[in-house]
C-alpha atoms as a PDB file:
ATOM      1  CA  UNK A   1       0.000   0.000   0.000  1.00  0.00           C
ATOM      2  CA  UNK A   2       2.119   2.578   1.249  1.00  0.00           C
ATOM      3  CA  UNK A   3       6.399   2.444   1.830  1.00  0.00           C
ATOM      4  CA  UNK A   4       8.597   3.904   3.916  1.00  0.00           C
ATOM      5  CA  UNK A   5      10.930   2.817   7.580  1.00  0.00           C
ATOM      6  CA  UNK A   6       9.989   4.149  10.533  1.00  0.00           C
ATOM      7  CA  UNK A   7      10.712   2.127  13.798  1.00  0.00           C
ATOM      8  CA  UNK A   8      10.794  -1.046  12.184  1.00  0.00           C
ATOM      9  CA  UNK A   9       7.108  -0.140  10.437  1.00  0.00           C
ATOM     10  CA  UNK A  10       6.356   0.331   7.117  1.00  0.00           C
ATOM     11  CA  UNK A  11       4.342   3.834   7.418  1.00  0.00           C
ATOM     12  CA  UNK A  12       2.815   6.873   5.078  1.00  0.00           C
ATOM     13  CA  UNK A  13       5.714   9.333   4.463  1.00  0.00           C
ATOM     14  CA  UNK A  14       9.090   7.897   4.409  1.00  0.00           C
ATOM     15  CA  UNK A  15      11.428  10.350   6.240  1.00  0.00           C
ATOM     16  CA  UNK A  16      13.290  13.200   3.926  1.00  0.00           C
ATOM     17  CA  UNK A  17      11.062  11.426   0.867  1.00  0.00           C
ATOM     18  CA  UNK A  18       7.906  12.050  -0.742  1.00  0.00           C
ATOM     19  CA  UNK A  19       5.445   9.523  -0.032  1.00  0.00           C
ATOM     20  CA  UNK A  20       5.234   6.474  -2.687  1.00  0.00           C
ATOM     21  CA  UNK A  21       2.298   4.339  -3.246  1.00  0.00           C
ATOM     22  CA  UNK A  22       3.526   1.024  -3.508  1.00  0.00           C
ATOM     23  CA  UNK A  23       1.426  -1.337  -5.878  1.00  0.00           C
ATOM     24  CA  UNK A  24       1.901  -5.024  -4.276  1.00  0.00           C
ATOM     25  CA  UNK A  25       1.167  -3.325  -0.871  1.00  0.00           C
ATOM     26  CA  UNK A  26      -1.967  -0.948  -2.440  1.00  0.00           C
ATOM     27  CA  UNK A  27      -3.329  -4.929  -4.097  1.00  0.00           C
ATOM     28  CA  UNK A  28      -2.968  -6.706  -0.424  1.00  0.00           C
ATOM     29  CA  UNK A  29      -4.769  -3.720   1.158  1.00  0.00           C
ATOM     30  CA  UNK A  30      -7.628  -4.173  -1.588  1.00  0.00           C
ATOM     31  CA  UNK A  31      -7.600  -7.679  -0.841  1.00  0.00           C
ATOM     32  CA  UNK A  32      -7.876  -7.475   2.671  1.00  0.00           C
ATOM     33  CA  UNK A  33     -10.306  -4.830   2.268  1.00  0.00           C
ATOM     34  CA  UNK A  34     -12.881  -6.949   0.607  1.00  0.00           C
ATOM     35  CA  UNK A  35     -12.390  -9.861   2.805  1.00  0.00           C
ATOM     36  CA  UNK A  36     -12.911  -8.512   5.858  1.00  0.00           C
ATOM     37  CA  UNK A  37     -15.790  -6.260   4.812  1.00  0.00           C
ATOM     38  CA  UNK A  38     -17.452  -9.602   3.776  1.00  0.00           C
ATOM     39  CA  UNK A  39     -16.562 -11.233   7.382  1.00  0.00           C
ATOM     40  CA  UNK A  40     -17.869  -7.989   9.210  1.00  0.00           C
ATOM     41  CA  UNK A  41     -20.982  -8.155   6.616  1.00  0.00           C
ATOM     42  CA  UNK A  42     -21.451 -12.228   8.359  1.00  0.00           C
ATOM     43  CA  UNK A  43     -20.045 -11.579  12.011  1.00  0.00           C
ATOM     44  CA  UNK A  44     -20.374  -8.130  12.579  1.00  0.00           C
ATOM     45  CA  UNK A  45     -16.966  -7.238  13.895  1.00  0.00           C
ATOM     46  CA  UNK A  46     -14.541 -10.179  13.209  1.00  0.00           C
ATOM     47  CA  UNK A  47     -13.494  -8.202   9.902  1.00  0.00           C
ATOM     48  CA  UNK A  48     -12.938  -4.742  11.665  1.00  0.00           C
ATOM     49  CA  UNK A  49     -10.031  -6.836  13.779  1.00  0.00           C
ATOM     50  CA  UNK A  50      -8.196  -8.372  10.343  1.00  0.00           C
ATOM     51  CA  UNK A  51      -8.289  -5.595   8.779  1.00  0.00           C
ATOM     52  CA  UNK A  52      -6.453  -3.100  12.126  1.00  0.00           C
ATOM     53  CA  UNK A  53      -3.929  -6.169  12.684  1.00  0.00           C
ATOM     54  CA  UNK A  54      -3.046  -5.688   8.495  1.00  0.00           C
ATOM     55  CA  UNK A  55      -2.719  -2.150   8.791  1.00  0.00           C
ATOM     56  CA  UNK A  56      -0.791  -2.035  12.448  1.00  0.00           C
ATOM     57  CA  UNK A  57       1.565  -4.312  10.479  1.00  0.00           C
ATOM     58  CA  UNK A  58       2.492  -1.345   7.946  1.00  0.00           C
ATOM     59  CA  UNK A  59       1.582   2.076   9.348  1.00  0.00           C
ATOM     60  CA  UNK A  60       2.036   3.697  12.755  1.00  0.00           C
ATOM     61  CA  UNK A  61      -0.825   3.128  15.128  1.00  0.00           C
ATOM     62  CA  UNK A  62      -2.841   6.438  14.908  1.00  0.00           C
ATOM     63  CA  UNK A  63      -2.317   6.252  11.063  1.00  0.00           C
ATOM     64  CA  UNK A  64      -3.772   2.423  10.915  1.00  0.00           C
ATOM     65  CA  UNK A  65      -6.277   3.712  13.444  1.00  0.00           C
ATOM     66  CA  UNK A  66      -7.323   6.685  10.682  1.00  0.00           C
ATOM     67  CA  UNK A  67      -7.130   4.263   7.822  1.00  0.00           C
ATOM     68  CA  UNK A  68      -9.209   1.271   9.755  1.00  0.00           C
ATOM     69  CA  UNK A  69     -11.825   4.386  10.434  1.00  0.00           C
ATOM     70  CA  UNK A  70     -12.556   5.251   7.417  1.00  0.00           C
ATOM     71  CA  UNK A  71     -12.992   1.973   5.499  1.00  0.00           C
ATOM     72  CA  UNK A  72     -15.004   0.803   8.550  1.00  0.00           C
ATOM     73  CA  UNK A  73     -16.868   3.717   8.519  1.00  0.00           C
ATOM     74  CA  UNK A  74     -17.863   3.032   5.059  1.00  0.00           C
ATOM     75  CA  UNK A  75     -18.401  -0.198   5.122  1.00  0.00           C
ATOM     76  CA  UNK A  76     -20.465  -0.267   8.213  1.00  0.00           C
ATOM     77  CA  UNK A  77     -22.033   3.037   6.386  1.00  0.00           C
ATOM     78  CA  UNK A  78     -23.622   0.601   3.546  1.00  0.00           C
ATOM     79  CA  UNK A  79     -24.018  -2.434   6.165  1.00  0.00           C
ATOM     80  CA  UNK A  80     -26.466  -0.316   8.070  1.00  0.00           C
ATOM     81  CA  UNK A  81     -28.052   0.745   4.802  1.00  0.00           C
ATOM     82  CA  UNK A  82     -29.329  -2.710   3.577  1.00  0.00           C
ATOM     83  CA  UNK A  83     -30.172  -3.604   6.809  1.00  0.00           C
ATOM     84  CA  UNK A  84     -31.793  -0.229   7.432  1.00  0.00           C
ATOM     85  CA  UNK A  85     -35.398  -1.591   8.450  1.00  0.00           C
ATOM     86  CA  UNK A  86     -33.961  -3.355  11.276  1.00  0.00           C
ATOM     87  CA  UNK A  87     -32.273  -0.626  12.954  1.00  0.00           C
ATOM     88  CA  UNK A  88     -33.194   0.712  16.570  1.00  0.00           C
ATOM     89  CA  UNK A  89     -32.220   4.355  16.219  1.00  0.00           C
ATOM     90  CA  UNK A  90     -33.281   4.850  19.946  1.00  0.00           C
ATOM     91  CA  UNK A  91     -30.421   2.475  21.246  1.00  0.00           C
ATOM     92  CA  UNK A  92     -27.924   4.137  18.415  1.00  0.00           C
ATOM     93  CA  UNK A  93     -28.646   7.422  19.708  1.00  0.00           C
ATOM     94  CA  UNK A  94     -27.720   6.678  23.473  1.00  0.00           C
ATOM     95  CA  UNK A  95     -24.873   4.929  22.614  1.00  0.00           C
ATOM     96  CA  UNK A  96     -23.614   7.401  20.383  1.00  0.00           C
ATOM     97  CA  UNK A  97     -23.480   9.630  23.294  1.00  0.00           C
ATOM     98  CA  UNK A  98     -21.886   7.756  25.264  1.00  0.00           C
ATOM     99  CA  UNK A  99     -19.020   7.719  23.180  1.00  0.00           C
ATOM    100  CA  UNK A 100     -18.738  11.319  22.481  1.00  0.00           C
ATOM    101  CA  UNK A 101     -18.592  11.594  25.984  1.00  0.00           C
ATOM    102  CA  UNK A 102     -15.522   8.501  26.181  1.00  0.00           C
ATOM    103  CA  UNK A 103     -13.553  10.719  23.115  1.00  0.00           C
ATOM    104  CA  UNK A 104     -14.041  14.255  25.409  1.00  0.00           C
ATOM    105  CA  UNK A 105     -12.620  12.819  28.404  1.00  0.00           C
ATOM    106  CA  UNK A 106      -9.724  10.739  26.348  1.00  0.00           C
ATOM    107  CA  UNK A 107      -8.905  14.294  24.209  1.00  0.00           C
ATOM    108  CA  UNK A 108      -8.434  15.832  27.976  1.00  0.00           C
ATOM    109  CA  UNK A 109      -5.625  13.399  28.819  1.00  0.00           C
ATOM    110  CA  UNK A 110      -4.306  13.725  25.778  1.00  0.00           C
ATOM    111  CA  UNK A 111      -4.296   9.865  24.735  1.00  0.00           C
ATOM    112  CA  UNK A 112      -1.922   8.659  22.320  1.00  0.00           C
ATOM    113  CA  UNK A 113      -1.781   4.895  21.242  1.00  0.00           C
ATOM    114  CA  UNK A 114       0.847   2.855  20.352  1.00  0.00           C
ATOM    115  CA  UNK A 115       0.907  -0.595  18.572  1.00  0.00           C
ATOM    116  CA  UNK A 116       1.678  -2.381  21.808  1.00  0.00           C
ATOM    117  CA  UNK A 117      -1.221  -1.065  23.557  1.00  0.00           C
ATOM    118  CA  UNK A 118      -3.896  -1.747  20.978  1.00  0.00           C
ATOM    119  CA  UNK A 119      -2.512  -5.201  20.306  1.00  0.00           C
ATOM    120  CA  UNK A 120      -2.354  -5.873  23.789  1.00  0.00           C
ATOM    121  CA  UNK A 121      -6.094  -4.368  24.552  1.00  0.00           C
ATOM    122  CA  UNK A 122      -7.697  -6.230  20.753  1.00  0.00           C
ATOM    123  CA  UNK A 123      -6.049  -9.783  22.674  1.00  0.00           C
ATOM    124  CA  UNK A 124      -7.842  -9.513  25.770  1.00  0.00           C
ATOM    125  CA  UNK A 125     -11.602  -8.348  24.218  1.00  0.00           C
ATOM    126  CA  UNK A 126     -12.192 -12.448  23.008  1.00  0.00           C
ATOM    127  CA  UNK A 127     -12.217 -13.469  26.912  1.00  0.00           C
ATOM    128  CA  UNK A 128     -15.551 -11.103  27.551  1.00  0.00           C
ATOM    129  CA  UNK A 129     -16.925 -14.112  24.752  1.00  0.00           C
ATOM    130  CA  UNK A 130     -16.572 -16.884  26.535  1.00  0.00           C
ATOM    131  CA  UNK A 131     -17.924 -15.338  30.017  1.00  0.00           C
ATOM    132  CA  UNK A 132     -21.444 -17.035  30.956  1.00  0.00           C
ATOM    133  CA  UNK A 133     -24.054 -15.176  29.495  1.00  0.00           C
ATOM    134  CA  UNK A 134     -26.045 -15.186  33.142  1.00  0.00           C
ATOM    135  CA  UNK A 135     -23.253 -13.487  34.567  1.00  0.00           C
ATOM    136  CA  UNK A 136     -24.391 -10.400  32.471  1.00  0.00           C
ATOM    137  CA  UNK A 137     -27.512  -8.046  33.280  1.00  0.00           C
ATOM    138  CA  UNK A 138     -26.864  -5.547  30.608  1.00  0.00           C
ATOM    139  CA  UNK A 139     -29.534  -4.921  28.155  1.00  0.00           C
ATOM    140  CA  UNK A 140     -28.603  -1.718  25.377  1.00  0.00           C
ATOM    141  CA  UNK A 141     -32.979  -1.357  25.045  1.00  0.00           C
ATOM    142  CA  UNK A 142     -32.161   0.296  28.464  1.00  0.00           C
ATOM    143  CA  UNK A 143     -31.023   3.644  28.429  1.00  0.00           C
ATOM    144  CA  UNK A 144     -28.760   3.785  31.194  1.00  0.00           C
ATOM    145  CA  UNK A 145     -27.148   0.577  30.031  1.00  0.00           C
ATOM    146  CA  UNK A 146     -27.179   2.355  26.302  1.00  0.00           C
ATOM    147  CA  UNK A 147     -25.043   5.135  27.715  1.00  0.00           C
ATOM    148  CA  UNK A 148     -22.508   2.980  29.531  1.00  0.00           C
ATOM    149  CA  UNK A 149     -22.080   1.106  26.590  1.00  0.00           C
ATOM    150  CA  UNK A 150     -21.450   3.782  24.662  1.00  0.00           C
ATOM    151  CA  UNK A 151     -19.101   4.960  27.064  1.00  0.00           C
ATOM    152  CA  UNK A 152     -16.786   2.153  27.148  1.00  0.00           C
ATOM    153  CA  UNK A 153     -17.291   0.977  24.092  1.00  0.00           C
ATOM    154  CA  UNK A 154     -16.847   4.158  22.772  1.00  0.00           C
ATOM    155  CA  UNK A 155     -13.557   4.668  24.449  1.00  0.00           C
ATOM    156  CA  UNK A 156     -12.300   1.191  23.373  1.00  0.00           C
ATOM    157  CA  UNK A 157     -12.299   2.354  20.325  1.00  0.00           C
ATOM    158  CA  UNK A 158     -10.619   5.478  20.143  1.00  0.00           C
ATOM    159  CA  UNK A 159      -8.208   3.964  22.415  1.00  0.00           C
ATOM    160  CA  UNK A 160      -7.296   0.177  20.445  1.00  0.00           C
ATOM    161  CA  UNK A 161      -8.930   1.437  17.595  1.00  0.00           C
ATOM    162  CA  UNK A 162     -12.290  -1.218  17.984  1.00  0.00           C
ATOM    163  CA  UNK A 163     -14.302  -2.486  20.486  1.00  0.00           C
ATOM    164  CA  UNK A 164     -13.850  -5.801  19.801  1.00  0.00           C
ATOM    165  CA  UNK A 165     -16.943  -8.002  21.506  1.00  0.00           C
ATOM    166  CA  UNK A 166     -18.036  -5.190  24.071  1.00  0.00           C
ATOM    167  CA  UNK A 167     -21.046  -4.041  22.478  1.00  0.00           C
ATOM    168  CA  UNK A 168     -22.186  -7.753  22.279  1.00  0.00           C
ATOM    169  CA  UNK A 169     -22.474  -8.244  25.968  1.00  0.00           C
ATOM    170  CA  UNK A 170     -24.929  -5.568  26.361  1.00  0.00           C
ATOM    171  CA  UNK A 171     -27.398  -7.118  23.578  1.00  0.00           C
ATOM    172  CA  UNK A 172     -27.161 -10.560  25.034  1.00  0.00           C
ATOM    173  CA  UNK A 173     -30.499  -9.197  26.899  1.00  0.00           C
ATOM    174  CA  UNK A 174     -32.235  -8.019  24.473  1.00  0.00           C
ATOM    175  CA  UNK A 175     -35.380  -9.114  22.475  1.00  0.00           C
ATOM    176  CA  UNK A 176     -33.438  -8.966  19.057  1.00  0.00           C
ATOM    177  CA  UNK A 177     -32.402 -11.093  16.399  1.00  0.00           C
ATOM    178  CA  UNK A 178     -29.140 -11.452  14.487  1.00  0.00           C
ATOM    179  CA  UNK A 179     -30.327  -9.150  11.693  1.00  0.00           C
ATOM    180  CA  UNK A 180     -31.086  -6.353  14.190  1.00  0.00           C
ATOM    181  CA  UNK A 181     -28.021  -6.942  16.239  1.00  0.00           C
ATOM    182  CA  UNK A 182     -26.180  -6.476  13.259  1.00  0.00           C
ATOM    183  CA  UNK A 183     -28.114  -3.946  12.057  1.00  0.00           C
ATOM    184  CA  UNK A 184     -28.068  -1.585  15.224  1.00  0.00           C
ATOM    185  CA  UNK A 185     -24.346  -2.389  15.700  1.00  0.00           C
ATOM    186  CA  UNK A 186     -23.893  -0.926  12.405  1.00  0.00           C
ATOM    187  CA  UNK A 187     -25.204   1.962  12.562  1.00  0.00           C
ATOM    188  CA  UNK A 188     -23.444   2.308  15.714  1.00  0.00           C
ATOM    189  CA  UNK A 189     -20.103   1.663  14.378  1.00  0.00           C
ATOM    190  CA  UNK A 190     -20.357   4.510  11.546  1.00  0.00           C
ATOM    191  CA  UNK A 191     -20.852   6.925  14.320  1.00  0.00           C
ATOM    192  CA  UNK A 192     -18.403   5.151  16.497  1.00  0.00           C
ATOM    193  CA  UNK A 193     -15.448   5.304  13.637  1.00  0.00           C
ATOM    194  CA  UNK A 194     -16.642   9.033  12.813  1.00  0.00           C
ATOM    195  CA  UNK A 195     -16.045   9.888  16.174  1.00  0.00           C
ATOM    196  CA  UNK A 196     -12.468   8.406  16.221  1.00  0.00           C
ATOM    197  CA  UNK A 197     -11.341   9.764  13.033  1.00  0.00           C
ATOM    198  CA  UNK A 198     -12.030  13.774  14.346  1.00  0.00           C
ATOM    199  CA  UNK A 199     -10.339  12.099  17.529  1.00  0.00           C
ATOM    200  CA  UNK A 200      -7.099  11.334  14.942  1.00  0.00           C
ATOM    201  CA  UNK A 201      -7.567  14.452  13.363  1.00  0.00           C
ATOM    202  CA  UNK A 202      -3.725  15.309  13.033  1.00  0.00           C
ATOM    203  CA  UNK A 203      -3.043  11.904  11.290  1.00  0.00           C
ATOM    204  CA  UNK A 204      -6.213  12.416   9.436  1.00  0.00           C
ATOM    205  CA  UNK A 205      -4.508  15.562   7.370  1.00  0.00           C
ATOM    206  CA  UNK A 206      -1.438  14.438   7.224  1.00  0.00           C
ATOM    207  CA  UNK A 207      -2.427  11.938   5.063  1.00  0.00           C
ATOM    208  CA  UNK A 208      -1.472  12.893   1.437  1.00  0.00           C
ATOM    209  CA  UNK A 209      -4.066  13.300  -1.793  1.00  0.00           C
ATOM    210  CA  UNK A 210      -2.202   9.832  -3.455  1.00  0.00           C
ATOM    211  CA  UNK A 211      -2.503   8.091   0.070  1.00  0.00           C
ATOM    212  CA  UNK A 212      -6.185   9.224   0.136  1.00  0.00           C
ATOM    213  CA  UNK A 213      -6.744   7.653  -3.355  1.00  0.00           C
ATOM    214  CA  UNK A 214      -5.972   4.597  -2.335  1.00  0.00           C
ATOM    215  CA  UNK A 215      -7.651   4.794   0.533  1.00  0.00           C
ATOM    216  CA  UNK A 216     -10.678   6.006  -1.581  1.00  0.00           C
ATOM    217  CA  UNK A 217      -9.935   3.036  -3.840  1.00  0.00           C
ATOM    218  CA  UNK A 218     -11.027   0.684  -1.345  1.00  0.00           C
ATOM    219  CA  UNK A 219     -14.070   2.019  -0.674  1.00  0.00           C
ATOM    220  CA  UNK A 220     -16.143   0.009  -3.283  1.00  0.00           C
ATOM    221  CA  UNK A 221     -14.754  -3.120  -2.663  1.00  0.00           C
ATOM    222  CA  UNK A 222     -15.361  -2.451   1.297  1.00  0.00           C
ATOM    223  CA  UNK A 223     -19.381  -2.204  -0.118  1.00  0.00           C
ATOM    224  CA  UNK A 224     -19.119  -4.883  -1.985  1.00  0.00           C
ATOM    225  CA  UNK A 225     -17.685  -6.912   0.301  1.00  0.00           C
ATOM    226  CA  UNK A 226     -20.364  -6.192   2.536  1.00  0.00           C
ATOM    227  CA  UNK A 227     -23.079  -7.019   0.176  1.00  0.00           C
ATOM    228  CA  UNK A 228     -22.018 -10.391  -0.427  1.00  0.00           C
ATOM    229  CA  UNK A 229     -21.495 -10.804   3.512  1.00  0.00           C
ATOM    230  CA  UNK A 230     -24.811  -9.993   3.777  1.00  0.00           C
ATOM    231  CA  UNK A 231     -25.995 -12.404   1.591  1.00  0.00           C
ATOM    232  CA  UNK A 232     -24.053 -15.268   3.709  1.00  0.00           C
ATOM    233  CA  UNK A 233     -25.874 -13.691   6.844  1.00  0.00           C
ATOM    234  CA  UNK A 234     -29.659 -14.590   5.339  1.00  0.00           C
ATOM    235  CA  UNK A 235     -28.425 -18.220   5.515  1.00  0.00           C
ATOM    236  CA  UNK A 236     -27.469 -18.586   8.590  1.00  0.00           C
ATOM    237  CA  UNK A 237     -28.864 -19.572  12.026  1.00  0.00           C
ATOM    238  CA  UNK A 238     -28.711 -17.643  15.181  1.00  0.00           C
ATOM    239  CA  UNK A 239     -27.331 -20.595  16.982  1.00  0.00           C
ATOM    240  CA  UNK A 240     -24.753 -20.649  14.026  1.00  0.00           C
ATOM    241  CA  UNK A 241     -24.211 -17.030  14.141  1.00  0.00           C
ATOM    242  CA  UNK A 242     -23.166 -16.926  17.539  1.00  0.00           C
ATOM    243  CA  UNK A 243     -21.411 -19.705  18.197  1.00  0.00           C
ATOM    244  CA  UNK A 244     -19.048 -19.040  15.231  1.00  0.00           C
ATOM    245  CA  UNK A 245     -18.582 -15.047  16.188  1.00  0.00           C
ATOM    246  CA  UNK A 246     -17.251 -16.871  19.242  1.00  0.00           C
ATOM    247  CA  UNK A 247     -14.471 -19.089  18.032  1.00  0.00           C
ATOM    248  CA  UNK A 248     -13.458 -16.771  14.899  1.00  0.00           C
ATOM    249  CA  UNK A 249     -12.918 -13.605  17.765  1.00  0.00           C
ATOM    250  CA  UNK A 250     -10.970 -15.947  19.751  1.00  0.00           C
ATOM    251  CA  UNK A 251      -8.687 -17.118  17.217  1.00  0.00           C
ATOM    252  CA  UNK A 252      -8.312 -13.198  15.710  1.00  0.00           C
ATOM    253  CA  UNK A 253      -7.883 -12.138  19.713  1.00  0.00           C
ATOM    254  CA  UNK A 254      -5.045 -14.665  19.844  1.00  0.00           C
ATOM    255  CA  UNK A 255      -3.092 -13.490  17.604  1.00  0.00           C
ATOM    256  CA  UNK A 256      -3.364  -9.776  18.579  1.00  0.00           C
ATOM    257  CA  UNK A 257      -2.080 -10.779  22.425  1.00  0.00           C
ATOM    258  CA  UNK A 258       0.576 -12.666  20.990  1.00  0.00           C
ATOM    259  CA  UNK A 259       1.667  -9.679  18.561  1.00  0.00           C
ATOM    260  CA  UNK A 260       1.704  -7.921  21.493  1.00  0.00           C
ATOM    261  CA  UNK A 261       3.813  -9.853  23.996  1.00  0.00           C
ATOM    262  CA  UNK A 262       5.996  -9.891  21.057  1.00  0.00           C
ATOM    263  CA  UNK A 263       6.516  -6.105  20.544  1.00  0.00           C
ATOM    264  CA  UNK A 264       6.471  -6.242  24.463  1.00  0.00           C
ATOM    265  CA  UNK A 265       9.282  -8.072  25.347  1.00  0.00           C
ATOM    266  CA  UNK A 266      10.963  -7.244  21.773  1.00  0.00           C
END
């Protein structure tokens, strides 16, 4: 996608050079852009976590955090679109607070992430999965519940970039099926990545009009790739549905914690 050394990571602007758009690296991002919009279009969030660990490989962690924003935001843009009907704007609007509220009071610490930190924080979101469902009370239809999501959710992903399984534990209680779930969640990530993107707003601009294009580029295939996740999504159960959300965010979760006792103890 894009070349350059910086601290052992391939980033946007190499240093004393003018950025370079590097084809092989531009056709993996497209790639993984696709894929992973078509996983997030099935599971809801499993995609958004491929597609961070790709770009943490390559880019500085606000700039993958920028990147991952925007072609989430899109893609989660046209997943709530097709699934529009389904949507429970009350619980989006809550929630949405909440996080505007997480961003203020992480903008008055003056939070900066690193690629340690959001591996470290991506590998530990799979064990709130595997916790007994009865051990959790939350229900999002509930407003104060809404909020509080919203607020740590919300700060999750400003701070590792996603939220990972978060939001799920507060719809375990709710009256909804898998098409509303992923629906509402939807809608809730577009504002969630908006939100993070201002957040980023240095390593928004400093992104350059080629880097943009390709960027851009991806956008349609992010769509697409929804579209045909969607498609997958009408087939399958909820039982299915869940219990495969499970097992793919573990294995995805894995590899994050590792990455990150890695850069750790490098």
């Amino acid at each position: 996608m894009l070349t350059g050394l910086n601290d052992k990571m391939l980033t946007f602007i190499p240093p004393g050079e003018q950025p370079v758009v590097s084809i092989p690296l531009s056709i993996a991002f497209f790639v993984v852009v696709f894929f992973t919009a078509a996983l997030s279009g099935v599971f809801g969030m499993a995609g958004g976590l491929i597609l961070l660990w790709f770009l943490l490989l390559v880019l500085p962690a606000t700039s993958a955090i920028v990147v991952h924003g925007v072609i989430q935001l899109c893609s989660n843009a046209s997943r709530a679109w097709f699934s529009r009907r389904y949507i429970d704007w009350r619980i989006v609007s809550i929630i949405a607070s909440g996080g505007a509220v997480a961003a203020l009071a992480l903008a008055l610490v003056n939070y900066s992430p690193n690629t340690t930190i959001v591996s470290l924080l991506i590998g530990l979101m799979p064990i709130l999965v595997w916790i007994p469902k009865r051990w959790f009370h939350f229900d999002a239809s509930r407003p104060g519940h809404a909020f509080g999501c919203g607020l740590i959710a919300g700060g999750l992903t400003i701070a590792a970039g996603v939220s990972g399984p978060t939001i799920d534990i507060f719809f375990i209680r709710t009256h909804m099926d898998r098409r509303q779930i992923v629906a509402t969640k939807a809608a809730i990530q577009v504002i969630s990545h908006a939100i993070k993107i201002i957040f980023y707003v240095t390593a928004t601009l400093a992104l350059t009009a080629s880097q943009w294009g390709v960027v851009l580029l991806a956008i349609p295939l992010a769509i697409l790739g929804t579209r045909s996740g969607n498609a997958i999504l009408r087939r399958l159960t909820d039982a299915n549905f869940r219990y495969w959300t499970r097992w793919i965010v573990t294995v995805i979760g894995g590899f994050y914690f590792l990455q990150g006792l890695w850069l750790l103890l490098a």
